[in-house]
N, C-alpha and C. Protein backbone atom coordinates (compact mmCIF):
# COMPACT_ATOMS: atom_id res chain seq x y z
N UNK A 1 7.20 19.00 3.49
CA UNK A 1 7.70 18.11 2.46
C UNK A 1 6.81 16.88 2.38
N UNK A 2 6.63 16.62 0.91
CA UNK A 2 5.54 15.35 0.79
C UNK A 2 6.17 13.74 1.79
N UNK A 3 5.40 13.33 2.21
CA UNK A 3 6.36 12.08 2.22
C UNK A 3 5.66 10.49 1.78
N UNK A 4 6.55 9.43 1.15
CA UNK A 4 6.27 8.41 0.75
C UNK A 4 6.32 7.00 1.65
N UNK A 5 4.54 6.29 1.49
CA UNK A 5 4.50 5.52 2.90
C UNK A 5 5.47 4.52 2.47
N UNK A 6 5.97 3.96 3.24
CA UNK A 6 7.17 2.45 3.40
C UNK A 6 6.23 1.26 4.06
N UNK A 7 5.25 1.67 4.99
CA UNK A 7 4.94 0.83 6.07
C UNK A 7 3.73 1.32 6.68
N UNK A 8 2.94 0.92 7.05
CA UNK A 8 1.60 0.82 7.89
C UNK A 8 1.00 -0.15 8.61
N UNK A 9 0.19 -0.16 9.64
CA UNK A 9 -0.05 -0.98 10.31
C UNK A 9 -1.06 -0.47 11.25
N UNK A 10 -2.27 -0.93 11.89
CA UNK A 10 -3.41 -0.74 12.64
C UNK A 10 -2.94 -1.86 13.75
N UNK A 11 -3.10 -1.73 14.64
CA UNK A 11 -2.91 -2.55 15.77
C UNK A 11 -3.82 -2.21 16.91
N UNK A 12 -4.21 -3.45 18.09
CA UNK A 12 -5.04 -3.19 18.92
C UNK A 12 -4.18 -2.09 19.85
N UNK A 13 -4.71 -1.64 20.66
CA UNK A 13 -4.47 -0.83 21.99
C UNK A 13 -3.86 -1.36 23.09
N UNK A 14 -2.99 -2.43 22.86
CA UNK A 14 -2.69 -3.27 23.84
C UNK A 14 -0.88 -3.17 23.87
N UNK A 15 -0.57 -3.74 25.25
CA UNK A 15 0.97 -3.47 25.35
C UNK A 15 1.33 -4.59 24.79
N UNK A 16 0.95 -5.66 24.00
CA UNK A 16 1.94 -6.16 23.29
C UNK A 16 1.88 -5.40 21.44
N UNK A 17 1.05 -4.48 21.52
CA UNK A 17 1.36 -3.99 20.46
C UNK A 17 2.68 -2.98 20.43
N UNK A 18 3.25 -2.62 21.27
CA UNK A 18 4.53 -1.12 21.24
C UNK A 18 5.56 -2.61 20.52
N UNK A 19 5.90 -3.52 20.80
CA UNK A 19 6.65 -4.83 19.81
C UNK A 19 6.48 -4.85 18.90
N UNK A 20 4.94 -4.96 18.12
CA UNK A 20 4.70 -4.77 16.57
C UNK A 20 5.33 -3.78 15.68
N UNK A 21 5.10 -2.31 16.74
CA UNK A 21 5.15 -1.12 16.56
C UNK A 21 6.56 -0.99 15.66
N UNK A 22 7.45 -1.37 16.81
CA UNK A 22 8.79 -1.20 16.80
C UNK A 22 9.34 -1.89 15.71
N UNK A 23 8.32 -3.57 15.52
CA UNK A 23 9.40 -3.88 14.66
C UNK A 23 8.86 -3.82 13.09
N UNK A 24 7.61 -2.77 12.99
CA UNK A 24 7.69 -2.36 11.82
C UNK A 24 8.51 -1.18 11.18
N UNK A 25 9.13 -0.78 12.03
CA UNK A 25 9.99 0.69 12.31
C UNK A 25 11.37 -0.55 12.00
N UNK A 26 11.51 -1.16 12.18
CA UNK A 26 12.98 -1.66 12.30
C UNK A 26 12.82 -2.46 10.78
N UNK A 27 12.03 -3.20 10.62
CA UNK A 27 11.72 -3.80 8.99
C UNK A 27 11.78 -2.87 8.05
N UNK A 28 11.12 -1.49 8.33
CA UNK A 28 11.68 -0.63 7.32
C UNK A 28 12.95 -0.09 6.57
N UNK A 29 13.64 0.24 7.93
CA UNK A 29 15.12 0.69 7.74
C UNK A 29 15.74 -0.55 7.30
N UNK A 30 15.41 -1.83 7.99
CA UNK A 30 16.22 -2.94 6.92
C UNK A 30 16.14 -3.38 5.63
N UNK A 31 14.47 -2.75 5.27
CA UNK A 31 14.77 -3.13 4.00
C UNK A 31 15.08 -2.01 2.85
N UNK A 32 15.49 -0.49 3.48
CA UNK A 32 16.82 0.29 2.99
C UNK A 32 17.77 0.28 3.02
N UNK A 33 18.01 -0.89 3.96
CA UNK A 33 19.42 -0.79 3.88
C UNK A 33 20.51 0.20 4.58
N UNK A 34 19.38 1.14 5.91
CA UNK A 34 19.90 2.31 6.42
C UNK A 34 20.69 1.83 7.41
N UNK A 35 21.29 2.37 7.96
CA UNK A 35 22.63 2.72 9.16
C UNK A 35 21.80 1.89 10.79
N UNK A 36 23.07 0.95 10.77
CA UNK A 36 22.04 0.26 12.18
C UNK A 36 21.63 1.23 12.97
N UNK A 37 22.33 2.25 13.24
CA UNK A 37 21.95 3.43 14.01
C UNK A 37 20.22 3.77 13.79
N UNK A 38 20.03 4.08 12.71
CA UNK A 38 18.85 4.54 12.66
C UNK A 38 18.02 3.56 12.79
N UNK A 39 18.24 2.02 12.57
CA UNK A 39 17.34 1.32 12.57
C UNK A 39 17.11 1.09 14.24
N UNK A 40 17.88 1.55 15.45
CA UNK A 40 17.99 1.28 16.20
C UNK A 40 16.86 2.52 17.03
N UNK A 41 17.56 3.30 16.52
CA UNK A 41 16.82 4.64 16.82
C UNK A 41 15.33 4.44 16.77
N UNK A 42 14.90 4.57 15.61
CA UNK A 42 13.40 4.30 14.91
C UNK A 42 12.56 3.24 15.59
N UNK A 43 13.60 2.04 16.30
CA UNK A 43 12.45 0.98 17.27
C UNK A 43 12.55 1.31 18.44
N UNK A 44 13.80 2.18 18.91
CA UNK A 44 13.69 2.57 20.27
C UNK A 44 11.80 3.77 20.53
N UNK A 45 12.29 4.85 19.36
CA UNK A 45 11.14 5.67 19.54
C UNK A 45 9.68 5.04 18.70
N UNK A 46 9.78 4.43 17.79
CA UNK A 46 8.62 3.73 17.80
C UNK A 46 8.10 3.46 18.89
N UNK A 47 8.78 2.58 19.12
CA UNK A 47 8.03 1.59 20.85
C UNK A 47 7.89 2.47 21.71
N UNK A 48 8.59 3.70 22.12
CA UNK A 48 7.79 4.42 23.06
C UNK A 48 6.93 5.36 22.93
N UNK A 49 7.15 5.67 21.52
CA UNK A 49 5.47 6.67 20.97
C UNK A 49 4.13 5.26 21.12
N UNK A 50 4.41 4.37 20.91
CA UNK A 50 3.98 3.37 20.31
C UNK A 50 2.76 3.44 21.94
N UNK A 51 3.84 2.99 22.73
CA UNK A 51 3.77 2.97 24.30
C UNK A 51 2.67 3.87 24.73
N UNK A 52 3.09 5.26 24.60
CA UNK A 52 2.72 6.70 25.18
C UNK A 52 0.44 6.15 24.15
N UNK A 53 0.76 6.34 23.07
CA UNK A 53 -1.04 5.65 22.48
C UNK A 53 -1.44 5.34 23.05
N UNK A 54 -0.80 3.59 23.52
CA UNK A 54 -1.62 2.64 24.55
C UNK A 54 -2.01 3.11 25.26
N UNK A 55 -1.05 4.03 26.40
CA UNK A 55 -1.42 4.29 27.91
C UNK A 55 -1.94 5.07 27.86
N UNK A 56 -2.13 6.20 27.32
CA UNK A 56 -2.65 7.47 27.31
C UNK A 56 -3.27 7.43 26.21
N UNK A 57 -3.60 7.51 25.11
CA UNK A 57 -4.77 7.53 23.64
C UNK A 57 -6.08 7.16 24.40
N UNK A 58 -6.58 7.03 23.42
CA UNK A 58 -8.16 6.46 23.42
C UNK A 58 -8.85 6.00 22.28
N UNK A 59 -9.38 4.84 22.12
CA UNK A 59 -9.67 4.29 21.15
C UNK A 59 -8.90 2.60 21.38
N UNK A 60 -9.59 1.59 20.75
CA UNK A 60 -9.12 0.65 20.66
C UNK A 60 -7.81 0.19 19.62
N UNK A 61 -7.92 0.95 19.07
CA UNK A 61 -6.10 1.02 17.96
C UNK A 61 -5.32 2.35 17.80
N UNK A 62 -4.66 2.19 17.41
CA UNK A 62 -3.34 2.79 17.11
C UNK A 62 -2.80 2.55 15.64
N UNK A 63 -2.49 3.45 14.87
CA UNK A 63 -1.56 2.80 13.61
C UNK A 63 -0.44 3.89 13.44
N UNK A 64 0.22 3.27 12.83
CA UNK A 64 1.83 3.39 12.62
C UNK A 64 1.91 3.61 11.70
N UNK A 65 2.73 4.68 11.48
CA UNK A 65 3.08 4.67 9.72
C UNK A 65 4.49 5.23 9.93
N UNK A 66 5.31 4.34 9.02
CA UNK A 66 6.57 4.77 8.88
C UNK A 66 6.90 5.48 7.36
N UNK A 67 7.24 6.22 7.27
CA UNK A 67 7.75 7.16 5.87
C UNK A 67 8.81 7.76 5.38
N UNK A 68 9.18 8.05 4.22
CA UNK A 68 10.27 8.57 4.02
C UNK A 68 9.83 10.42 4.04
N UNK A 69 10.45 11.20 3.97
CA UNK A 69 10.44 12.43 3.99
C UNK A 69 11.66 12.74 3.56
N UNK A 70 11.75 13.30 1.92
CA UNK A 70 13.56 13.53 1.88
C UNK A 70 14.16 12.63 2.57
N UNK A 71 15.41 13.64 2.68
CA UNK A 71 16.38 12.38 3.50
C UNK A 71 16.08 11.68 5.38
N UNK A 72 14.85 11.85 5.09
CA UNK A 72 14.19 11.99 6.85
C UNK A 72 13.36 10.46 7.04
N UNK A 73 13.91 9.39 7.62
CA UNK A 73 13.35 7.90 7.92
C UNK A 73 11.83 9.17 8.84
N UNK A 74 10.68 9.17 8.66
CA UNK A 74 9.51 9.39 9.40
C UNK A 74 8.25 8.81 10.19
N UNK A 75 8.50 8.96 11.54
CA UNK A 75 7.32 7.42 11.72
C UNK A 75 6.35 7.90 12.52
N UNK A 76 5.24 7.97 12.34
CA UNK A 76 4.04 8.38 12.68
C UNK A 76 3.14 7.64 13.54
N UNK A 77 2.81 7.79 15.03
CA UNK A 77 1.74 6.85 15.56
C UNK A 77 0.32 7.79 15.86
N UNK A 78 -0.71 6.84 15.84
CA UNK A 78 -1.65 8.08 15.63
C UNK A 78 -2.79 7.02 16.59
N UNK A 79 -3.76 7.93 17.22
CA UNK A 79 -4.19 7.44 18.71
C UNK A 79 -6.04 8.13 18.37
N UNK A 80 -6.87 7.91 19.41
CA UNK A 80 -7.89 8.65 19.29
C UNK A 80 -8.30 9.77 19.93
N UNK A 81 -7.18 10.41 20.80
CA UNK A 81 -7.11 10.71 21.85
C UNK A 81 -6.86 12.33 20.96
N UNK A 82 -7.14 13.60 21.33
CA UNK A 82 -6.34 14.86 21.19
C UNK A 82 -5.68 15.59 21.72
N UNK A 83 -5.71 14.77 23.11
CA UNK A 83 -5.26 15.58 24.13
C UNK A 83 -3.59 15.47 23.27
N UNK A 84 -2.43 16.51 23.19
CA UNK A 84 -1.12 15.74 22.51
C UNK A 84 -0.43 16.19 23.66
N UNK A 85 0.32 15.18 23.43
CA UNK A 85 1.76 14.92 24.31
C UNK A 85 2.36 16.08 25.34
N UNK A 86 2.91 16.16 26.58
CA UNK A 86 3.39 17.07 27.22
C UNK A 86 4.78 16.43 28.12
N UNK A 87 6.00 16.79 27.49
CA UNK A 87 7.03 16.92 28.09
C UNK A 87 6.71 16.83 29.53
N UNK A 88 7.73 15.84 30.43
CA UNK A 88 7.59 16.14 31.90
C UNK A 88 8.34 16.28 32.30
N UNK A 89 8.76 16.78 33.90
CA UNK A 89 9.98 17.04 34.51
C UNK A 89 10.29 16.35 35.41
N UNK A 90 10.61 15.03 35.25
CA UNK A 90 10.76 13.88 36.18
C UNK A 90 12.20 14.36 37.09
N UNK A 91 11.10 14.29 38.25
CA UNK A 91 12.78 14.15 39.66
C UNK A 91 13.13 12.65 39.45
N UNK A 92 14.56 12.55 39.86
CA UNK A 92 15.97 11.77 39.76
C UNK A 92 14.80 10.56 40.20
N UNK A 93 14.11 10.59 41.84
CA UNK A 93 13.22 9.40 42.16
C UNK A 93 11.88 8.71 41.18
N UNK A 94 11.08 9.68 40.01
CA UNK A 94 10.44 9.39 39.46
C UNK A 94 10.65 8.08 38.26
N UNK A 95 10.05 7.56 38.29
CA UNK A 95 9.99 5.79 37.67
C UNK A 95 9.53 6.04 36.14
N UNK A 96 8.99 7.31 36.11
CA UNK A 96 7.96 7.11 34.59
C UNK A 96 8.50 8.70 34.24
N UNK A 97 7.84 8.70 33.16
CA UNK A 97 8.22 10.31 32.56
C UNK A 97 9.22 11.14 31.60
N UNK A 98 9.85 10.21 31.41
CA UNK A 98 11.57 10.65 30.26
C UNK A 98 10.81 10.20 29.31
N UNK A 99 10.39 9.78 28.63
CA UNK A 99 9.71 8.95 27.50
C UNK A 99 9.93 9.84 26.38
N UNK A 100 9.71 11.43 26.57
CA UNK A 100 9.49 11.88 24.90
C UNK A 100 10.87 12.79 25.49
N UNK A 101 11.04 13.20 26.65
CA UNK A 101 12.89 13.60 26.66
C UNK A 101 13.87 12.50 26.06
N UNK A 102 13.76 11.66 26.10
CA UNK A 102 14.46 10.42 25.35
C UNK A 102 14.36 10.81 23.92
N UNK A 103 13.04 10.60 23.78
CA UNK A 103 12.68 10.82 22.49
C UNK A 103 13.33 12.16 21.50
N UNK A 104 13.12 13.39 22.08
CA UNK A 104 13.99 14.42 21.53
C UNK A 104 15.38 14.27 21.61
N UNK A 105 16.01 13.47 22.36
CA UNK A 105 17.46 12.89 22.08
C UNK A 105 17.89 12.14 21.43
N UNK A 106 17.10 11.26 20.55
CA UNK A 106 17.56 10.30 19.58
C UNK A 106 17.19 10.50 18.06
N UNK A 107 16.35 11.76 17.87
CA UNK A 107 16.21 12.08 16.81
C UNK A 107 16.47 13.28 16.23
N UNK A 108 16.31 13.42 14.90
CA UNK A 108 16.35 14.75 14.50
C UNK A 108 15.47 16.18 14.36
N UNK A 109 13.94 15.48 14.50
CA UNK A 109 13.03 16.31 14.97
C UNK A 109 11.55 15.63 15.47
N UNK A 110 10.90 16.12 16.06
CA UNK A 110 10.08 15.45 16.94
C UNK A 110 8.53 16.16 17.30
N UNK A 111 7.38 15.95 16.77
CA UNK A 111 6.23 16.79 17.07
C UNK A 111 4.68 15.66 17.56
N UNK A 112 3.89 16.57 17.53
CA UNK A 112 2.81 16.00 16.98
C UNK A 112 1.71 17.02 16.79
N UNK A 113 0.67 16.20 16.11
CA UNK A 113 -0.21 17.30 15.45
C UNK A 113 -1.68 16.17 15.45
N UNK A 114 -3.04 17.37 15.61
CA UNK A 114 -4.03 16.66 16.06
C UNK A 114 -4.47 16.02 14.60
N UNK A 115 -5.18 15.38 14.32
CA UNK A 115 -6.02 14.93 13.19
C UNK A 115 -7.63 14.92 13.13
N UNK A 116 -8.38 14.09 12.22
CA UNK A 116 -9.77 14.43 12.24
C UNK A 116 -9.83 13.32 13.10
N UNK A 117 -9.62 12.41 13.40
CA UNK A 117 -9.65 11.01 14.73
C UNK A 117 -9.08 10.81 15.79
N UNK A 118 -8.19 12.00 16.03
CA UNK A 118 -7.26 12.06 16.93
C UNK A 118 -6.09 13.05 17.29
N UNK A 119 -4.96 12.41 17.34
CA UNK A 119 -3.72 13.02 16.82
C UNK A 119 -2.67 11.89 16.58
N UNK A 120 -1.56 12.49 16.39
CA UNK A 120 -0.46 11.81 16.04
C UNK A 120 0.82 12.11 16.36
N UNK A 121 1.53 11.26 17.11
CA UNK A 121 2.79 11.97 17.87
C UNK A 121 3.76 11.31 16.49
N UNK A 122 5.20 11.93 16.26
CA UNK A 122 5.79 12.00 14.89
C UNK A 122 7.32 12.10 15.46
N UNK A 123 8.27 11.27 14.27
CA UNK A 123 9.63 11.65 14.86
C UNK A 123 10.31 11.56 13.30
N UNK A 124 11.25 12.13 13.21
CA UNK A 124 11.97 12.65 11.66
C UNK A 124 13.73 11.66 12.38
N UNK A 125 13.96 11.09 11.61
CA UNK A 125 15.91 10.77 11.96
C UNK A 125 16.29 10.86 10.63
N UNK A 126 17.32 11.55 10.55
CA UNK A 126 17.95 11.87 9.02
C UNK A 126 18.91 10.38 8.47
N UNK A 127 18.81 10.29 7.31
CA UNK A 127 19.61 9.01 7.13
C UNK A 127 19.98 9.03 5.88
N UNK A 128 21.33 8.01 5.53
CA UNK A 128 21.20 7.95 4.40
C UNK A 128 20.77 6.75 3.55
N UNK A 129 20.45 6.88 2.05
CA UNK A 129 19.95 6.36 1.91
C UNK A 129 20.40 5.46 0.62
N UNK A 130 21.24 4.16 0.94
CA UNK A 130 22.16 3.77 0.13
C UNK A 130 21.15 2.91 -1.15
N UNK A 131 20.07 2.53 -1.03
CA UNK A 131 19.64 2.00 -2.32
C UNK A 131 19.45 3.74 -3.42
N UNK A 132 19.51 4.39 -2.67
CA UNK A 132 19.10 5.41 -4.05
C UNK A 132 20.42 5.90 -4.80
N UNK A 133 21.41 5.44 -4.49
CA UNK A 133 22.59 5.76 -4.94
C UNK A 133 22.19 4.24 -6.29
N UNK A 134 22.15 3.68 -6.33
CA UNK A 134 21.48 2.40 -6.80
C UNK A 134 20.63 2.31 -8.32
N UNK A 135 19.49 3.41 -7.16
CA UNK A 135 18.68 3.54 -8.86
C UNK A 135 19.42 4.40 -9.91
N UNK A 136 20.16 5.53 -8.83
CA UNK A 136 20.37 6.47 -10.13
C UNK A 136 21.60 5.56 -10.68
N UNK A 137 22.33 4.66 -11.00
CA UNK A 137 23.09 3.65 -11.52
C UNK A 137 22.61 3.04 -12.63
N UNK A 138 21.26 2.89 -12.32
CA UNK A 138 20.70 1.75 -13.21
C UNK A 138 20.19 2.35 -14.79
């Protein structure tokens, strides 16, 4: 499904960027007007896709793109790195590692896919979407 950008952003490679990250993911959904839920959702996994770039990508930036997809809030971080993402199996003592198990729990679907610069880890949360009740009014 096509989807339409809301939001973008290039940011350095640095951990105070997963903050930017997040709160362009959260500016979006507010200015739809979507369900705190999702807006909550969308900065939780922003910031830790956001996160997962920094520490692991390669390249000095990262950008973000948040999108609509149908009824699907979509937010995209994209790294220089191809190696993509691998689920881990953190024991109860491990400190690090839930990051994208989290992640498949707060959304509705969850991938990533390589690109010509990299790849891009991706998360879909279904929402609704009360300004479009709006236009078709007008």
């Amino acid at each position: 499904m096509p989807s339409v950008v809301l939001g973008m952003i290039r940011l350095p490679a640095t951990d105070t960027s997963a903050k930017a990250a997040r709160d362009l993911a959260a500016a979006v959904a507010r200015s739809w007007q979507l369900e705190s839920d999702v807006e909550y959702r969308a900065r939780l996994v922003t910031a830790e896709l956001a996160t997962n770039a920094i520490r692991y990508g390669s390249g000095s930036t990262i950008r973000v793109v948040v999108s609509r997809a149908g009824t699907r809030l979509r937010g995209e971080v994209h790294d220089g790195s191809v190696r993509l993402p691998v689920r881990q199996r953190p024991t109860p003592c491990d400190e690090s590692g839930r990051g994208l198990i989290l992640v498949e729990h707060v959304v509705t679907a969850c991938g990533s896919f390589v690109t010509e610069t990299g790849k891009a880890a991706w998360f879909e949360i279904e929402a609704k979407w009360p300004l479009d009740s709006a236009f078709r009014q007008s």
